[in-house]
C-alpha atoms as a PDB file:
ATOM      1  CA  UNK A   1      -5.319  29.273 -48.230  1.00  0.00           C
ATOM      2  CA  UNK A   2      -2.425  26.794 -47.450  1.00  0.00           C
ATOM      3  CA  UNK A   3      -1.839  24.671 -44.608  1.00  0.00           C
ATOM      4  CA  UNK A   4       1.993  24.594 -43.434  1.00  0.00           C
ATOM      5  CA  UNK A   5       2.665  20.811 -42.330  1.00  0.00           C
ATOM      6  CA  UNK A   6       5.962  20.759 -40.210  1.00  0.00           C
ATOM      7  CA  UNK A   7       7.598  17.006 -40.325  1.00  0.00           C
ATOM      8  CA  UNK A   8       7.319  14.899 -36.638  1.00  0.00           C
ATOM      9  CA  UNK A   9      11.708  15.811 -36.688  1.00  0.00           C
ATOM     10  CA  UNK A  10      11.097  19.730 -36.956  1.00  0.00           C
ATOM     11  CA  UNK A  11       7.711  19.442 -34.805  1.00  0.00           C
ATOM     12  CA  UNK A  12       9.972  17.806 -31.739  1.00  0.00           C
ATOM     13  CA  UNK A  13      12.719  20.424 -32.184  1.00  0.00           C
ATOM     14  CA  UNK A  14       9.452  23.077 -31.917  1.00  0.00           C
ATOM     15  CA  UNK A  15       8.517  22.189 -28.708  1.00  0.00           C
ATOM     16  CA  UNK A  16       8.038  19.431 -26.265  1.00  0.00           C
ATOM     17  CA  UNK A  17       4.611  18.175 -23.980  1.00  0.00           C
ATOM     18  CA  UNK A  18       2.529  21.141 -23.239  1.00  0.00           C
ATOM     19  CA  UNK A  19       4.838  23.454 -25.818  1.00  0.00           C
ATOM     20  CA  UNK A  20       4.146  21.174 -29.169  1.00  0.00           C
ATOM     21  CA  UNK A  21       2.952  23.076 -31.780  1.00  0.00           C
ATOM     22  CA  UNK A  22      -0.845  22.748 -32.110  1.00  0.00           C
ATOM     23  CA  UNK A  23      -1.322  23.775 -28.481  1.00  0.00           C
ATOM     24  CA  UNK A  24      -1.786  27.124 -26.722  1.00  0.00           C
ATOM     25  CA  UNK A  25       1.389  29.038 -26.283  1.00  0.00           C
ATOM     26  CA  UNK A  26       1.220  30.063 -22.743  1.00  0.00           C
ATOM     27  CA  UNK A  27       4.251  31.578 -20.947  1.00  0.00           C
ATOM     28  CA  UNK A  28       3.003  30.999 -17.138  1.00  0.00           C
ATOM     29  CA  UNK A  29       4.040  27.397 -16.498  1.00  0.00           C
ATOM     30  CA  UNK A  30       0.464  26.945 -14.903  1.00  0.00           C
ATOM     31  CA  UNK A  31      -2.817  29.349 -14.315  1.00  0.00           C
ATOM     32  CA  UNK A  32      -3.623  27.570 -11.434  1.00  0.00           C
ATOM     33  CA  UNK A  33      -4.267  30.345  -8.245  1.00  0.00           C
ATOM     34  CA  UNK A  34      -4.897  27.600  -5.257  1.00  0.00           C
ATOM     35  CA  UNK A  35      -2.227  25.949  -3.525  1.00  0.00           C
ATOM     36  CA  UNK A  36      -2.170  22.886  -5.848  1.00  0.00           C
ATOM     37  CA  UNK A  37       1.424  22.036  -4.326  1.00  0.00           C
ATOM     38  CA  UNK A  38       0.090  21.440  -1.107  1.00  0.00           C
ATOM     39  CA  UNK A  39      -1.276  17.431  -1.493  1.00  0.00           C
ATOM     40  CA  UNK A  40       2.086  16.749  -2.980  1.00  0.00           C
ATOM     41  CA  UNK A  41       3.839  17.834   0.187  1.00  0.00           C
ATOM     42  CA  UNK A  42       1.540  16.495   2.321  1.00  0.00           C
ATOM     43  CA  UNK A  43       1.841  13.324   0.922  1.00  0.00           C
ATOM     44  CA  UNK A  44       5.463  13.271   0.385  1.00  0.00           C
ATOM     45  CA  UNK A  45       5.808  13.605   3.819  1.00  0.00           C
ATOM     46  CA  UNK A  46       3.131  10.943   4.828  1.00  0.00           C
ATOM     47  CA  UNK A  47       5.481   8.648   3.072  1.00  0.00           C
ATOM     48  CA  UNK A  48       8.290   9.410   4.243  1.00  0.00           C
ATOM     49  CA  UNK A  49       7.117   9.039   7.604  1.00  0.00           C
ATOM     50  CA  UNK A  50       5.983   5.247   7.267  1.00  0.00           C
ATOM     51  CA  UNK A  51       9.132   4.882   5.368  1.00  0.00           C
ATOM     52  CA  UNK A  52      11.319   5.951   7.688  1.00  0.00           C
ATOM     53  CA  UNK A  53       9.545   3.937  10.752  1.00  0.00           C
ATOM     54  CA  UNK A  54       8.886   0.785   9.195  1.00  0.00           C
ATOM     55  CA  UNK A  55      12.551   0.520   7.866  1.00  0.00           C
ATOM     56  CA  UNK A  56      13.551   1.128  11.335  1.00  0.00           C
ATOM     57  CA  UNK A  57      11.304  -1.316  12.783  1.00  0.00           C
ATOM     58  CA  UNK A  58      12.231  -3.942  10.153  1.00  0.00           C
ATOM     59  CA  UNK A  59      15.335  -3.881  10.860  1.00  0.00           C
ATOM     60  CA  UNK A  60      15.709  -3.463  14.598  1.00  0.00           C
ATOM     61  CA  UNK A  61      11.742  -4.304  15.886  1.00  0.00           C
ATOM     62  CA  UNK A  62      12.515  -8.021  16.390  1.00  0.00           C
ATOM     63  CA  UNK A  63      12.732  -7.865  20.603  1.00  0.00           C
ATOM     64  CA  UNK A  64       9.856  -5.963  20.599  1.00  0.00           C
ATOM     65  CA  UNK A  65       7.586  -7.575  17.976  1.00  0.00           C
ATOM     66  CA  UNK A  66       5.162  -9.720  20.440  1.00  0.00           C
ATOM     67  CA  UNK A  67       3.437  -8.685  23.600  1.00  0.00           C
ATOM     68  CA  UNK A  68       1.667 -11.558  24.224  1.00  0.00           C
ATOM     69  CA  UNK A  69      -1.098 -12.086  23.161  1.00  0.00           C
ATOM     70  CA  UNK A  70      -0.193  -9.610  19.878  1.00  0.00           C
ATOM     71  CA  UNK A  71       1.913 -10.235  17.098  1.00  0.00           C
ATOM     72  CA  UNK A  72       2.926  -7.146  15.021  1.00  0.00           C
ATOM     73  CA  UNK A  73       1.993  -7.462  11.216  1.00  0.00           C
ATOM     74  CA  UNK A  74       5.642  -6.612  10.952  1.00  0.00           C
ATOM     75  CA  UNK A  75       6.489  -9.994  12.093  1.00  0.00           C
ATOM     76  CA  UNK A  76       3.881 -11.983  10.515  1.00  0.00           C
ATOM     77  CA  UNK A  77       4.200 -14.174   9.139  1.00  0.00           C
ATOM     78  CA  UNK A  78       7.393 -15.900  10.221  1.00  0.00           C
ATOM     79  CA  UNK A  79       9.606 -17.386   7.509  1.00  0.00           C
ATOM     80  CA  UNK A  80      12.598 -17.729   9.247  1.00  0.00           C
ATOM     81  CA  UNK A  81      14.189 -19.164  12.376  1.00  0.00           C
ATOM     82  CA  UNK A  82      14.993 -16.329  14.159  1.00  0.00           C
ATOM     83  CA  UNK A  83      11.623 -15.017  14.953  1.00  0.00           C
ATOM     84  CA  UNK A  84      10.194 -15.130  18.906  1.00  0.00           C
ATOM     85  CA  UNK A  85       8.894 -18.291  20.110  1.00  0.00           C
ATOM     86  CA  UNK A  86       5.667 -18.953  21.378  1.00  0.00           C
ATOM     87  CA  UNK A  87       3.548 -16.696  19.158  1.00  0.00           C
ATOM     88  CA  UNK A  88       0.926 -19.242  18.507  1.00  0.00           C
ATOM     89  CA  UNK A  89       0.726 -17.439  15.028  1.00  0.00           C
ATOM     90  CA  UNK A  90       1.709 -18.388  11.675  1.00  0.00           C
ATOM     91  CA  UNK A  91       5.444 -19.949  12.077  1.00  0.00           C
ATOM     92  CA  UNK A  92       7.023 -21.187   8.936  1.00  0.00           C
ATOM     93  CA  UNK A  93      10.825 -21.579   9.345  1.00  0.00           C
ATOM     94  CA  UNK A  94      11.053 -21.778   5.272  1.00  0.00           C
ATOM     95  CA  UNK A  95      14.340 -19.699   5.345  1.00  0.00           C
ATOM     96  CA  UNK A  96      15.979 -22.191   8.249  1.00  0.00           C
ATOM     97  CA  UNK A  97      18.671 -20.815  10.450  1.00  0.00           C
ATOM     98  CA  UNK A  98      20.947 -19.292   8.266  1.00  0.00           C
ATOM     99  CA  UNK A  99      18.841 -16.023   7.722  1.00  0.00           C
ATOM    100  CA  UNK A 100      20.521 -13.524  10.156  1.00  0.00           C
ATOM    101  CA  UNK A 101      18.899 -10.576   9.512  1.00  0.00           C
ATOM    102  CA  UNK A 102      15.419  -9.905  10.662  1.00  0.00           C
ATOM    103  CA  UNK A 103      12.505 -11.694   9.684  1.00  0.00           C
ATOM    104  CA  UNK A 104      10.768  -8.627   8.754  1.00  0.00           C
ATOM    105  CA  UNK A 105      12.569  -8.168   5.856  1.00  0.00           C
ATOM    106  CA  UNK A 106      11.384 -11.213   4.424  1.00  0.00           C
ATOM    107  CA  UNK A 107       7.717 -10.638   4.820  1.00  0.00           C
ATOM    108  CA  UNK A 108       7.154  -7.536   4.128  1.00  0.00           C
ATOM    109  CA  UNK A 109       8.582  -7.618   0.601  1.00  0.00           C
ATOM    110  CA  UNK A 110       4.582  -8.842  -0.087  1.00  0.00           C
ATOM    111  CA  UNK A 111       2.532  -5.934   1.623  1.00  0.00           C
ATOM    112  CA  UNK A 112       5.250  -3.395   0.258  1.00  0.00           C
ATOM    113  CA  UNK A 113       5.303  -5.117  -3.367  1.00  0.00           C
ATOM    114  CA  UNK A 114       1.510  -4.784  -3.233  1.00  0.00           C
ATOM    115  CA  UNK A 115       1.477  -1.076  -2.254  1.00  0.00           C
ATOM    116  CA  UNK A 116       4.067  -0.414  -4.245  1.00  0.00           C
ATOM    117  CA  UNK A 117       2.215  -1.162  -7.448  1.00  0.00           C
ATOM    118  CA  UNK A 118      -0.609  -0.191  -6.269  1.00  0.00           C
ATOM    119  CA  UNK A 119      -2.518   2.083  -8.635  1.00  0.00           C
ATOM    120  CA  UNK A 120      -3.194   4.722  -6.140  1.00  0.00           C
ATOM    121  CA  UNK A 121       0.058   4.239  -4.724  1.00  0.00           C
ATOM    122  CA  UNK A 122       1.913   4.711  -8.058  1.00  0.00           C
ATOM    123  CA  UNK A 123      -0.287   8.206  -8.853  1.00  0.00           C
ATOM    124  CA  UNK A 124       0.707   9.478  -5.316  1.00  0.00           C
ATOM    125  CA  UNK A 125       5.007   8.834  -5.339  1.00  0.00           C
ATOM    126  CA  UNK A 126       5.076   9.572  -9.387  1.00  0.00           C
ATOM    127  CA  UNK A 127       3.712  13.578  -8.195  1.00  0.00           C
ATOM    128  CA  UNK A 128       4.969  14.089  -4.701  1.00  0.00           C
ATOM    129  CA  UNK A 129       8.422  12.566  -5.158  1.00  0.00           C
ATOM    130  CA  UNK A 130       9.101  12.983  -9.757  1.00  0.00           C
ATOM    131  CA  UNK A 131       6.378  15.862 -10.273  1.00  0.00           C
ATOM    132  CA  UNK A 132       5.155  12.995 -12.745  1.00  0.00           C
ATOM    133  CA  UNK A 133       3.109  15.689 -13.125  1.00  0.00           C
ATOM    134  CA  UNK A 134       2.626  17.704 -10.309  1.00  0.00           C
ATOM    135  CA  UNK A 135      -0.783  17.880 -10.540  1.00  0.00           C
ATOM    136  CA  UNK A 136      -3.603  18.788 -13.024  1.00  0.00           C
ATOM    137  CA  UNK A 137      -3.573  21.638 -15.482  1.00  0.00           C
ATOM    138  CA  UNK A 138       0.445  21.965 -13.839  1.00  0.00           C
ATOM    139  CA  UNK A 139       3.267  21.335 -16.787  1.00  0.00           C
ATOM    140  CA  UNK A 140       5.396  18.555 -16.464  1.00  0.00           C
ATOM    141  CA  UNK A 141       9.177  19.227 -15.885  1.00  0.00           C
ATOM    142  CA  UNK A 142      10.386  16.562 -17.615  1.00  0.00           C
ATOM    143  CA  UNK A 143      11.092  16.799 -21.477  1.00  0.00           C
ATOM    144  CA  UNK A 144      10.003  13.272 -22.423  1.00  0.00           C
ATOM    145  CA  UNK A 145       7.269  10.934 -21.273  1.00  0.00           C
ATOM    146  CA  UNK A 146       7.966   7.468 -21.944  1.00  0.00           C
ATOM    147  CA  UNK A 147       5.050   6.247 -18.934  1.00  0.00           C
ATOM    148  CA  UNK A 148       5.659   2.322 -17.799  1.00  0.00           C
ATOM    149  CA  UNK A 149       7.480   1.144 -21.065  1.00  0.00           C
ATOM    150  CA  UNK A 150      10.502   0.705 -19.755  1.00  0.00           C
ATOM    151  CA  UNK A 151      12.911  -0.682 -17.097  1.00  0.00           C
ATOM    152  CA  UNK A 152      12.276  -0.414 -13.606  1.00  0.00           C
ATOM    153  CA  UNK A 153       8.636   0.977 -14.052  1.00  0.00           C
ATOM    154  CA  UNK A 154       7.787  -1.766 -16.484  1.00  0.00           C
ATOM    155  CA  UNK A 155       7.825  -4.110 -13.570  1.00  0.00           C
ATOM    156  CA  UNK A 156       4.563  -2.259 -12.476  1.00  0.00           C
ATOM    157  CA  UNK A 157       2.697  -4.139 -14.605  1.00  0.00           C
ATOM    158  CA  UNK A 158       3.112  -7.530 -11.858  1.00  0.00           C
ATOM    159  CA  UNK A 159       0.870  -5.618  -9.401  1.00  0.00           C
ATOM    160  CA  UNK A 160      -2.024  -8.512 -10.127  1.00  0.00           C
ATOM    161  CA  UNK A 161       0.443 -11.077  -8.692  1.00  0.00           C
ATOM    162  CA  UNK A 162       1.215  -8.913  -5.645  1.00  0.00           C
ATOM    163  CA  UNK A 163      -2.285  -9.477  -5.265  1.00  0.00           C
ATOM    164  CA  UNK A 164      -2.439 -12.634  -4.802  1.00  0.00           C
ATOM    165  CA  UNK A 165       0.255 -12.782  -2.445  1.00  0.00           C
ATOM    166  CA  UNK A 166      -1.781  -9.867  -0.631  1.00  0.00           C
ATOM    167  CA  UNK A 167      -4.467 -12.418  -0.170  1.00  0.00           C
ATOM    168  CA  UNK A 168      -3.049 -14.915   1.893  1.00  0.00           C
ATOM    169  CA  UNK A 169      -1.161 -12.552   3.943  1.00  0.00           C
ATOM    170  CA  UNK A 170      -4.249 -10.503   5.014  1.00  0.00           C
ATOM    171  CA  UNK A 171      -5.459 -14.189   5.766  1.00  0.00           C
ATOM    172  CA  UNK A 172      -2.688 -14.375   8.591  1.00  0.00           C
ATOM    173  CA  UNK A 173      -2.941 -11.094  10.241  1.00  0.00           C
ATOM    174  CA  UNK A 174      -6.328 -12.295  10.590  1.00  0.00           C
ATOM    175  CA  UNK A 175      -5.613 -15.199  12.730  1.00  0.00           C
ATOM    176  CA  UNK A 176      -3.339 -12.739  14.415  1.00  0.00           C
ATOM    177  CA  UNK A 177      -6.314 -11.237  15.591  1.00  0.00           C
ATOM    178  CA  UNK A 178      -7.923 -13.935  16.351  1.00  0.00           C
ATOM    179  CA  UNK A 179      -5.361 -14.798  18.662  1.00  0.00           C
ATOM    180  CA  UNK A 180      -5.842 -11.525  20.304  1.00  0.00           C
ATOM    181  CA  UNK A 181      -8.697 -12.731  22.004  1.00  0.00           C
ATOM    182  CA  UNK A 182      -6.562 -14.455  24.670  1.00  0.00           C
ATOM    183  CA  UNK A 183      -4.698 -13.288  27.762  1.00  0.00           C
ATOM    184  CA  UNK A 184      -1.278 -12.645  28.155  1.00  0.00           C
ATOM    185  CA  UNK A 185      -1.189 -16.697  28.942  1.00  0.00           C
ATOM    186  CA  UNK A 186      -2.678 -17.714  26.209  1.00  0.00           C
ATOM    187  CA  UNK A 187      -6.048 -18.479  27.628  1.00  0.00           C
ATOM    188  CA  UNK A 188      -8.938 -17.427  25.146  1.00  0.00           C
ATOM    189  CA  UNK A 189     -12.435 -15.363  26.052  1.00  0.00           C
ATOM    190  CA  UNK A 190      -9.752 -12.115  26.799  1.00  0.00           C
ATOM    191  CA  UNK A 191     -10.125  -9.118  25.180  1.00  0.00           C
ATOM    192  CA  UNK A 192      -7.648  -6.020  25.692  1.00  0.00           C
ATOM    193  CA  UNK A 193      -7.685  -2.622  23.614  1.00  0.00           C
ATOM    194  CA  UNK A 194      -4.902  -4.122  21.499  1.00  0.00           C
ATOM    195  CA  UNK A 195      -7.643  -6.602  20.362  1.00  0.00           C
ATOM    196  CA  UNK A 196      -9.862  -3.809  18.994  1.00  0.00           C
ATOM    197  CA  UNK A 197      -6.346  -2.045  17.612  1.00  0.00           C
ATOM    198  CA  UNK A 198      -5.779  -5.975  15.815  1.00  0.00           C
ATOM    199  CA  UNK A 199      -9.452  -5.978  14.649  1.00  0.00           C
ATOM    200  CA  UNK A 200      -9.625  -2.171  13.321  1.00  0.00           C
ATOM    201  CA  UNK A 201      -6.357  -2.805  11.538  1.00  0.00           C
ATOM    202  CA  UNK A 202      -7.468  -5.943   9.975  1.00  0.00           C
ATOM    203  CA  UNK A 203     -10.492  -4.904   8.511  1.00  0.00           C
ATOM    204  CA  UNK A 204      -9.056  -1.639   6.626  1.00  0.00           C
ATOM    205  CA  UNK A 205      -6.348  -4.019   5.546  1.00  0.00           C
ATOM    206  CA  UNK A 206      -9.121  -6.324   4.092  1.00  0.00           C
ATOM    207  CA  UNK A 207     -10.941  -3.124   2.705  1.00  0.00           C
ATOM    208  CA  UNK A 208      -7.813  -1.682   1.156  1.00  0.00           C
ATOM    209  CA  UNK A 209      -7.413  -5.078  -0.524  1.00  0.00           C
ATOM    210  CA  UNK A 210     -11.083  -5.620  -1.940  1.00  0.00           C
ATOM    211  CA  UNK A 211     -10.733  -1.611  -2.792  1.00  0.00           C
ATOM    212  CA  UNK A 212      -7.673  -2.765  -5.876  1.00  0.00           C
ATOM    213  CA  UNK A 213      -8.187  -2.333  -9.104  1.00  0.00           C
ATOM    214  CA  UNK A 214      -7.195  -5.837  -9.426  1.00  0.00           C
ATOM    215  CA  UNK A 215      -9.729  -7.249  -6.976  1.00  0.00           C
ATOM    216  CA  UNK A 216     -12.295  -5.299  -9.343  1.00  0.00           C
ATOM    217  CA  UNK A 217     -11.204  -6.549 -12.674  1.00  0.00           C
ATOM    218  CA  UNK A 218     -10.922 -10.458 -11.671  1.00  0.00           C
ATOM    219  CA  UNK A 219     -14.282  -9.880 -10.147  1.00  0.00           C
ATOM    220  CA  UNK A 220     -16.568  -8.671 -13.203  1.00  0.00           C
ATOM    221  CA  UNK A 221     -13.979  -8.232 -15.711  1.00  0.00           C
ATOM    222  CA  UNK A 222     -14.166  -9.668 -19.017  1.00  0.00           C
ATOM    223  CA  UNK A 223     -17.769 -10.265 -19.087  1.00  0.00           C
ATOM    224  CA  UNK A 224     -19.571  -9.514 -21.836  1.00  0.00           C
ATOM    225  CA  UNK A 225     -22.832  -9.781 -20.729  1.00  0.00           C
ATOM    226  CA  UNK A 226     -23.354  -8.905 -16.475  1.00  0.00           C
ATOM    227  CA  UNK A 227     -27.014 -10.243 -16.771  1.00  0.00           C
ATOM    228  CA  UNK A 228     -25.461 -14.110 -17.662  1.00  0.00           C
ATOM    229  CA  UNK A 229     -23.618 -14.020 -14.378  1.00  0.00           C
ATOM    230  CA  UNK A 230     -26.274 -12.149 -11.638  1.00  0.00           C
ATOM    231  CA  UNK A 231     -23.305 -13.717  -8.337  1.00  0.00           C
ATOM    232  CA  UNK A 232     -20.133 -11.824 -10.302  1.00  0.00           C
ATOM    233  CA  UNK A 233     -21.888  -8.641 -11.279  1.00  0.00           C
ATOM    234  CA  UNK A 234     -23.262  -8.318  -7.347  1.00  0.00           C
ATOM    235  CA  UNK A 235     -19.823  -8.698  -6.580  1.00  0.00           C
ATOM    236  CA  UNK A 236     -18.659  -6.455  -8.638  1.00  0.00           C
ATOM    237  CA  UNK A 237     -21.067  -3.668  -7.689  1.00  0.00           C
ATOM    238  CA  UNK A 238     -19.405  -4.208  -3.981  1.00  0.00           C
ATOM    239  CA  UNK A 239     -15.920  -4.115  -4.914  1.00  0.00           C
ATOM    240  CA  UNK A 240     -16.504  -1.062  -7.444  1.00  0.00           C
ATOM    241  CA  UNK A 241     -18.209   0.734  -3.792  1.00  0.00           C
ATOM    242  CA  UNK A 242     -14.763   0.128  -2.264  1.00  0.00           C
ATOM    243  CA  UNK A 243     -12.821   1.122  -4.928  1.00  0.00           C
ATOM    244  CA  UNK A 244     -14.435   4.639  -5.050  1.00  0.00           C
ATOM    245  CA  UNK A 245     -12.938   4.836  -1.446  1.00  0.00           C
ATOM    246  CA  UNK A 246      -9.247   3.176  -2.657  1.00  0.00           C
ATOM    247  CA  UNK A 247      -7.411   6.676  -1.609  1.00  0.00           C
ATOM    248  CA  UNK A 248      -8.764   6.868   1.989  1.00  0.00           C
ATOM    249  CA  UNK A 249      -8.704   3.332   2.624  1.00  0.00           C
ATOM    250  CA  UNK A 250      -4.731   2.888   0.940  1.00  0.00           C
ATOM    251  CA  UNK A 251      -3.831   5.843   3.490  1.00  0.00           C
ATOM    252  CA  UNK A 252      -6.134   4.535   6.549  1.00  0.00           C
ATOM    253  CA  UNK A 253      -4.868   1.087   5.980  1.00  0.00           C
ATOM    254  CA  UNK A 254      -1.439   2.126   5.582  1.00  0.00           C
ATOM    255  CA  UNK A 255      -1.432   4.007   9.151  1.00  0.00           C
ATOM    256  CA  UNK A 256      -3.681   1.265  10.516  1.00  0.00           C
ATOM    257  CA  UNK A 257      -0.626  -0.961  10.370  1.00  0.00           C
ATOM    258  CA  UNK A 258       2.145   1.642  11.384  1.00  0.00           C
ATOM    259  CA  UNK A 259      -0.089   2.108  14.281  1.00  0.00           C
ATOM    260  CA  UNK A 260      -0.864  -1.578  15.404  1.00  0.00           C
ATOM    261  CA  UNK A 261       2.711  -2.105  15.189  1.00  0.00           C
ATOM    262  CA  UNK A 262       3.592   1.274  17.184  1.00  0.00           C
ATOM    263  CA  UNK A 263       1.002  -0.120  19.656  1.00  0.00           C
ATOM    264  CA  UNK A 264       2.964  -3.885  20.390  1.00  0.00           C
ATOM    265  CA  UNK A 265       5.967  -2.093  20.114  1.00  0.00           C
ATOM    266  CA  UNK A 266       4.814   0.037  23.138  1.00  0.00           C
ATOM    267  CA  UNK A 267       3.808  -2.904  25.162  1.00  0.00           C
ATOM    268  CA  UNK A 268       6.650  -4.813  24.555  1.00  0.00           C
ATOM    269  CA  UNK A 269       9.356  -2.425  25.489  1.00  0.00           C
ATOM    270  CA  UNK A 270       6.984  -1.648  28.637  1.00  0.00           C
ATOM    271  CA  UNK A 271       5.780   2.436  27.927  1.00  0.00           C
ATOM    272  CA  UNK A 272       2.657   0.707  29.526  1.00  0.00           C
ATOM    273  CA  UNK A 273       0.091  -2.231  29.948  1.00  0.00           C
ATOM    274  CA  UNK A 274      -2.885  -3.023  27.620  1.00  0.00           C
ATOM    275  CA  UNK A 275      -5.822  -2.303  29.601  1.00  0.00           C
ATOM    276  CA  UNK A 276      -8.018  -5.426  29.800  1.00  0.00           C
ATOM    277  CA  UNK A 277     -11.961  -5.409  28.890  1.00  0.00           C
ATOM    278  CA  UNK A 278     -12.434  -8.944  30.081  1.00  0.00           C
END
C-alpha cells in the first residue's frame, strides 16, 4: 500500500480552510438547519445603534451633557476647556483652550479603546461585521487566515493597557454618582431617579470591568501554586464568576451607559424633570 504525500505548494493550490485536503469534502457550505445568522444580525445592529448615537452625542451632546446634579459619562471626565462649568465632577483642563471640538472626543478614546479590544468585543464585530467566521460549524469566506499577526489587528494585543486606563475612569463616573446624591443646587442628602440610573450604570460598568480577561489574568495569573497565595486565588475565583457573565455584562454595560447618557440628555434639553425621592 502507498501513501501519496502532496508538497505544502500543491496542497495550497488543492484547497484552502475547510477545503484542504485531509478534510471532508462537503459541497453544502454548512449543515447547519437553525437560524445561525440570526445573533450576527442582531448584534450587528446592536452596534450600530450605540455607534451611531454615541458619535452623534460626541460630537454635538456638549449643551446638553449636565442636568445638574448629573454629569453624562460622555462628558466625564473633562480634559479640556470647553466643557460646562460648575459640574463639581472631575475637571482637568489638560488640553487648555485651544481644543475646539468637543470634549467627548477626548475621553472616550479610553472606554472605546477598552471595548474595542475587548475579547468579547473582538469575537462579536470579527462575525457580525467580517463573517470572521460567521459562526460555528459555518465556513469562512475568506481564503486566508492570518488572525492578529498583522497591521491594524496586531494593535489588539494593547487591550491590557486599555485596562488600566479603564480603571481610573470607572473611578470617576463613580464620583459622578456620588455627586448625584445632591439637588439641582448642589445641596447633598437628594436623591432623584437619575441617581439610581448613575448608580445602576456604575456598577455594570464596574462588573463589565472585573468581568475582562485581563482583570482575571493579573489577578491569579502566573501562579504556580494557588495554595501559596490563599488572598489572589479568592480573588480569582470572583473575577473568574464574572467573567462567565463577560457577554451579558459587555452588552448590559454597554446600554447602561447609552442609556444614562440618553437620560441627562433628556433632562437637559427639558423632555421632562427628574422626579425627586427626597
Amino acid at each position: 500500500m502507498t501513501t501519496e504525500t502532496r508538497p505544502p505548494e500543491a496542497a495550497q493550490k488543492a484547497g484552502r480552510g475547510v477545503h484542504s485536503p485531509g478534510r471532508a469534502q462537503i459541497t453544502e457550505r454548512h449543515l447547519r438547519r437553525d437560524r445561525w445568522w440570526l445573533p450576527q444580525v442582531l448584534t450587528a445592529a446592536g452596534l450600530l445603534l450605540f455607534i451611531g448615537y454615541s458619535t452623534w452625542r460626541a460630537f454635538f451632546g456638549l449643551s446638553t451633557s449636565y442636568a445638574p446634579p448629573y454629569i453624562s459619562p460622555f462628558y466625564s471626565p473633562c480634559l479640556a476647556a470647553n466643557c460646562k462649568a460648575g459640574t463639581g465632577g472631575v475637571d482637568w483642563a489638560l488640553f487648555g483652550g485651544w481644543w475646539r471640538l468637543s470634549p467627548a472626543l477626548i475621553v472616550l478614546i479610553f472606554p472605546l479603546g477598552f471595548r474595542l479590544t475587548c475579547y468579547y468585543y473582538r469575537k462579536a464585530y470579527y462575525r457580525s461585521f467580517w463573517s470572521s467566521p460567521p459562526a460555528c460549524a459555518v465556513a469562512e469566506p475568506h481564503a486566508k487566515y492570518t488572525g492578529e499577526t498583522r497591521f491594524p489587528l496586531i494593535l489588539q494585543n494593547i487591550h491590557r493597557y486599555f485596562f488600566y486606563f479603564a480603571i481610573p475612569v470607572a473611578g470617576i463616573l463613580t464620583w459622578d454618582a456620588i455627586l448625584a446624591f445632591r439637588d439641582p443646587h448642589g445641596r447633598w442628602g437628594h436623591m432623584g431617579l437619575g441617581t439610581l440610573v448613575m448608580l445602576v450604570n456604575i456598577v455594570l460598568i464596574w462588573a463589565y470591568t472585573a468581568s475582562c480577561h485581563s482583570c482575571r489574568h493579573i489577578v491569579g495569573g502566573r501562579l504556580r501554586h494557588f495554595s501559596k497565595h490563599p488572598v489572589r486565588y479568592r480573588m480569582w475565583t470572583w473575577v473568574s464568576k464574572l467573567n462567565a457573565r463577560h457577554m451579558q455584562l459587555a452588552w448590559a454595560s454597554l446600554f447602561s451607559v447609552g442609556l444614562t447618557d440618553l437620560y441627562v440628555y433628556l433632562l437637559a434639553s427639558g423632555a421632562f424633570s427628574d422626579p425627586r425621592f427626597f
